[in-house]
N, C-alpha and C. Protein backbone atom coordinates (compact mmCIF):
# COMPACT_ATOMS: atom_id res chain seq x y z
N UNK A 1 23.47 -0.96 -5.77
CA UNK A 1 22.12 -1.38 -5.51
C UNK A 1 21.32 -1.33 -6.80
N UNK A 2 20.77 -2.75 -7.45
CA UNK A 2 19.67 -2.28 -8.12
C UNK A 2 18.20 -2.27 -8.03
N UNK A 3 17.53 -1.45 -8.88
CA UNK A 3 16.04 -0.85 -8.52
C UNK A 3 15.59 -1.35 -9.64
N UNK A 4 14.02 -1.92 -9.11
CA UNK A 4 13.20 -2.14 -9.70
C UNK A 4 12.08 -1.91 -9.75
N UNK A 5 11.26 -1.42 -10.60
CA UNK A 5 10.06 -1.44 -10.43
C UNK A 5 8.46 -2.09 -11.37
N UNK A 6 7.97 -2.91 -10.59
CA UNK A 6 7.41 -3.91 -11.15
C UNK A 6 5.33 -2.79 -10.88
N UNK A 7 5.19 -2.80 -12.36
CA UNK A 7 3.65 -2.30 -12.58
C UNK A 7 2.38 -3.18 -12.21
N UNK A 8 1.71 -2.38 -11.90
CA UNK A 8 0.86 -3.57 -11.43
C UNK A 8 0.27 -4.46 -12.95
N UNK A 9 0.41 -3.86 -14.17
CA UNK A 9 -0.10 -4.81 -15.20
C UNK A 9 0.63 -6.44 -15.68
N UNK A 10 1.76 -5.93 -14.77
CA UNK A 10 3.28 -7.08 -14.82
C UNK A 10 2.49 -7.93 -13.70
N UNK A 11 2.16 -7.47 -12.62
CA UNK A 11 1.87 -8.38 -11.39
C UNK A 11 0.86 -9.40 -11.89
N UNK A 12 -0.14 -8.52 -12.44
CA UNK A 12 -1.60 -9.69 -13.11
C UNK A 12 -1.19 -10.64 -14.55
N UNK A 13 0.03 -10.38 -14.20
CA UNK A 13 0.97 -11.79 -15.47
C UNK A 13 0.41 -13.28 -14.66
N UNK A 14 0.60 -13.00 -13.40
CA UNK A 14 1.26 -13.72 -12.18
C UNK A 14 2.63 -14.13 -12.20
N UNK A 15 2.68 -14.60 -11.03
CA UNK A 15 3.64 -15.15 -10.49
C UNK A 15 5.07 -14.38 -10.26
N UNK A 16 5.03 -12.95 -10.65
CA UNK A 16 5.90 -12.43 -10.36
C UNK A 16 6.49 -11.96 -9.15
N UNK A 17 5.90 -11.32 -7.92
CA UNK A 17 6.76 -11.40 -6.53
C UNK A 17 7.32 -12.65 -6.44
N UNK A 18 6.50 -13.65 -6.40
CA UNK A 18 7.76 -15.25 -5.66
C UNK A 18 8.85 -15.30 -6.66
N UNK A 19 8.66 -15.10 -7.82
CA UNK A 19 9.74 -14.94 -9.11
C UNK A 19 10.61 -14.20 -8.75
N UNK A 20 10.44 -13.04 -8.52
CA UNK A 20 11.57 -12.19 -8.04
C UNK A 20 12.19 -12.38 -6.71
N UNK A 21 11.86 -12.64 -5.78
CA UNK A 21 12.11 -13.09 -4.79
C UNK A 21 12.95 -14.57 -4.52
N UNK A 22 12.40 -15.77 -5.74
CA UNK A 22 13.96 -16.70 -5.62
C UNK A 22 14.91 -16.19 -6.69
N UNK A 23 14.43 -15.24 -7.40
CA UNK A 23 16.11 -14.65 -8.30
C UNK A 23 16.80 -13.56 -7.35
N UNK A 24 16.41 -13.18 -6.96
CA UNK A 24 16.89 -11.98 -6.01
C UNK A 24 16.85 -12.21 -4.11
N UNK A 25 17.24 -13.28 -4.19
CA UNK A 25 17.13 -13.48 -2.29
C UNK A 25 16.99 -12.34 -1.32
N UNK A 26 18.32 -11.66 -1.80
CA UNK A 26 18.64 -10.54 -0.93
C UNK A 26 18.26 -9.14 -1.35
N UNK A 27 16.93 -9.29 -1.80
CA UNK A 27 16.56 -8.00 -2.22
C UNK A 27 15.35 -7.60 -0.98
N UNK A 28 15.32 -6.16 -0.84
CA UNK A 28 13.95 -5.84 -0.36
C UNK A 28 12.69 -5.30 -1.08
N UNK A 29 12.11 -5.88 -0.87
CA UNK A 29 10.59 -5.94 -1.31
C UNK A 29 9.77 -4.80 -0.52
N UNK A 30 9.51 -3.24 -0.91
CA UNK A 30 8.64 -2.78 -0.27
C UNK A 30 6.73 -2.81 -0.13
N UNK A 31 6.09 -2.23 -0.43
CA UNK A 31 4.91 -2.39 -0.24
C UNK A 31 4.41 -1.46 -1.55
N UNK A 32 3.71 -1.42 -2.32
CA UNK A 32 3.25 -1.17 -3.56
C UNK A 32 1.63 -0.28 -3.23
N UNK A 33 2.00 0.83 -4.18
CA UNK A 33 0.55 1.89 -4.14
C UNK A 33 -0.20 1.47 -5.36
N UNK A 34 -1.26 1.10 -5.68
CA UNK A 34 -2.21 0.75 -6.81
C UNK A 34 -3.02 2.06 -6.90
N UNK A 35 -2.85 2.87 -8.13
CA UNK A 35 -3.57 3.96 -8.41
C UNK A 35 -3.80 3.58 -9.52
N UNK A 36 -5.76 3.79 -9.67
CA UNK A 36 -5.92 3.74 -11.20
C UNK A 36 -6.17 4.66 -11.84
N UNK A 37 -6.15 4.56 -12.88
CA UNK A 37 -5.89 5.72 -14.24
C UNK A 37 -7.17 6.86 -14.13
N UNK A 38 -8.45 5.65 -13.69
CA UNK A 38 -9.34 7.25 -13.17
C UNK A 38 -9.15 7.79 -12.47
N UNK A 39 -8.30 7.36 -11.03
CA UNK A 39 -8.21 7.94 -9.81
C UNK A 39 -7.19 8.30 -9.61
N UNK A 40 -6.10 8.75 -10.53
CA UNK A 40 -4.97 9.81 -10.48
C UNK A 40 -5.21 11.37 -10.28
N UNK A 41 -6.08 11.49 -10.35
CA UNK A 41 -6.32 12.94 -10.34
C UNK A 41 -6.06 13.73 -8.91
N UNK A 42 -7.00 12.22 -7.98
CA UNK A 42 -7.48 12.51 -7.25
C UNK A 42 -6.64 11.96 -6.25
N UNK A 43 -5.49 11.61 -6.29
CA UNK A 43 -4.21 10.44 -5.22
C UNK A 43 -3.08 11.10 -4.90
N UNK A 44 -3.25 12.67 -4.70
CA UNK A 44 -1.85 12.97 -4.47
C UNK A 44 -1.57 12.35 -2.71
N UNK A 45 -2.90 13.15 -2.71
CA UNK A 45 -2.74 12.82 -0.53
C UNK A 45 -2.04 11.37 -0.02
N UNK A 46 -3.18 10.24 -0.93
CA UNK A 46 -2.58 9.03 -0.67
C UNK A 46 -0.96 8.78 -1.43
N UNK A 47 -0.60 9.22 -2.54
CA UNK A 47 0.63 8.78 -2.57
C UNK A 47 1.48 9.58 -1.88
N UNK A 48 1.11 10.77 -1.10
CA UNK A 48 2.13 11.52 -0.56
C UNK A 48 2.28 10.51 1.38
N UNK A 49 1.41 10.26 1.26
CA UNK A 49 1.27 9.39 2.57
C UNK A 49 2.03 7.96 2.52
N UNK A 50 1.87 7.43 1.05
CA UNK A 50 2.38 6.17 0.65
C UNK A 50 3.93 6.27 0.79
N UNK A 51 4.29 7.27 -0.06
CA UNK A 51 5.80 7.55 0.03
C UNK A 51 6.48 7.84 1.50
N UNK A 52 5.86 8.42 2.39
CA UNK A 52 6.05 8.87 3.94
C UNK A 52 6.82 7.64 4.39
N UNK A 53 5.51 6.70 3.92
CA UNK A 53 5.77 5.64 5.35
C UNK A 53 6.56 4.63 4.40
N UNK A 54 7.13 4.90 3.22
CA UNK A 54 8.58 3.89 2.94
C UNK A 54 9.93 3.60 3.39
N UNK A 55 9.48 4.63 4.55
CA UNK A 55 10.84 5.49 4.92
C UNK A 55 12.58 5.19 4.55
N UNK A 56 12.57 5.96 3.42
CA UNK A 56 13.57 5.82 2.42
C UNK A 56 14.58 6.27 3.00
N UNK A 57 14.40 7.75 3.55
CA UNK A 57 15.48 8.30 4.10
C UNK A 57 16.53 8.06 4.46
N UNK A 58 17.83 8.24 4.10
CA UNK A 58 18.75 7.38 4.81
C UNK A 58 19.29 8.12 6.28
């Protein structure tokens, strides 16, 4: 399996999800946390919530 992870400064390129998505058909696409650089301090709750519901677990 490979992993990727695309920053949100890559996303405001554009066009990158549909890009990745016809090079990679069979990939899954999860759902993306946007934390900004002021508001790291303050995002554990939300990324601990973010990560919850990816449900990675196998």
């Amino acid at each position: 399996m490979r992993k990727m992870t695309v920053t949100r400064r890559t996303l405001l390129a554009g066009g990158v999800p549909s890009n990745l998505r016809a090079a990679i058909p069979d990939a899954t696409f999860l759902e993306g946390l946007a934390v900004e650089g002021t508001s790291v301090d303050g995002a554990r709750d939300e990324a601990a919530s973010w990560t919850r519901g990816l449900s990675l677990a196998g």
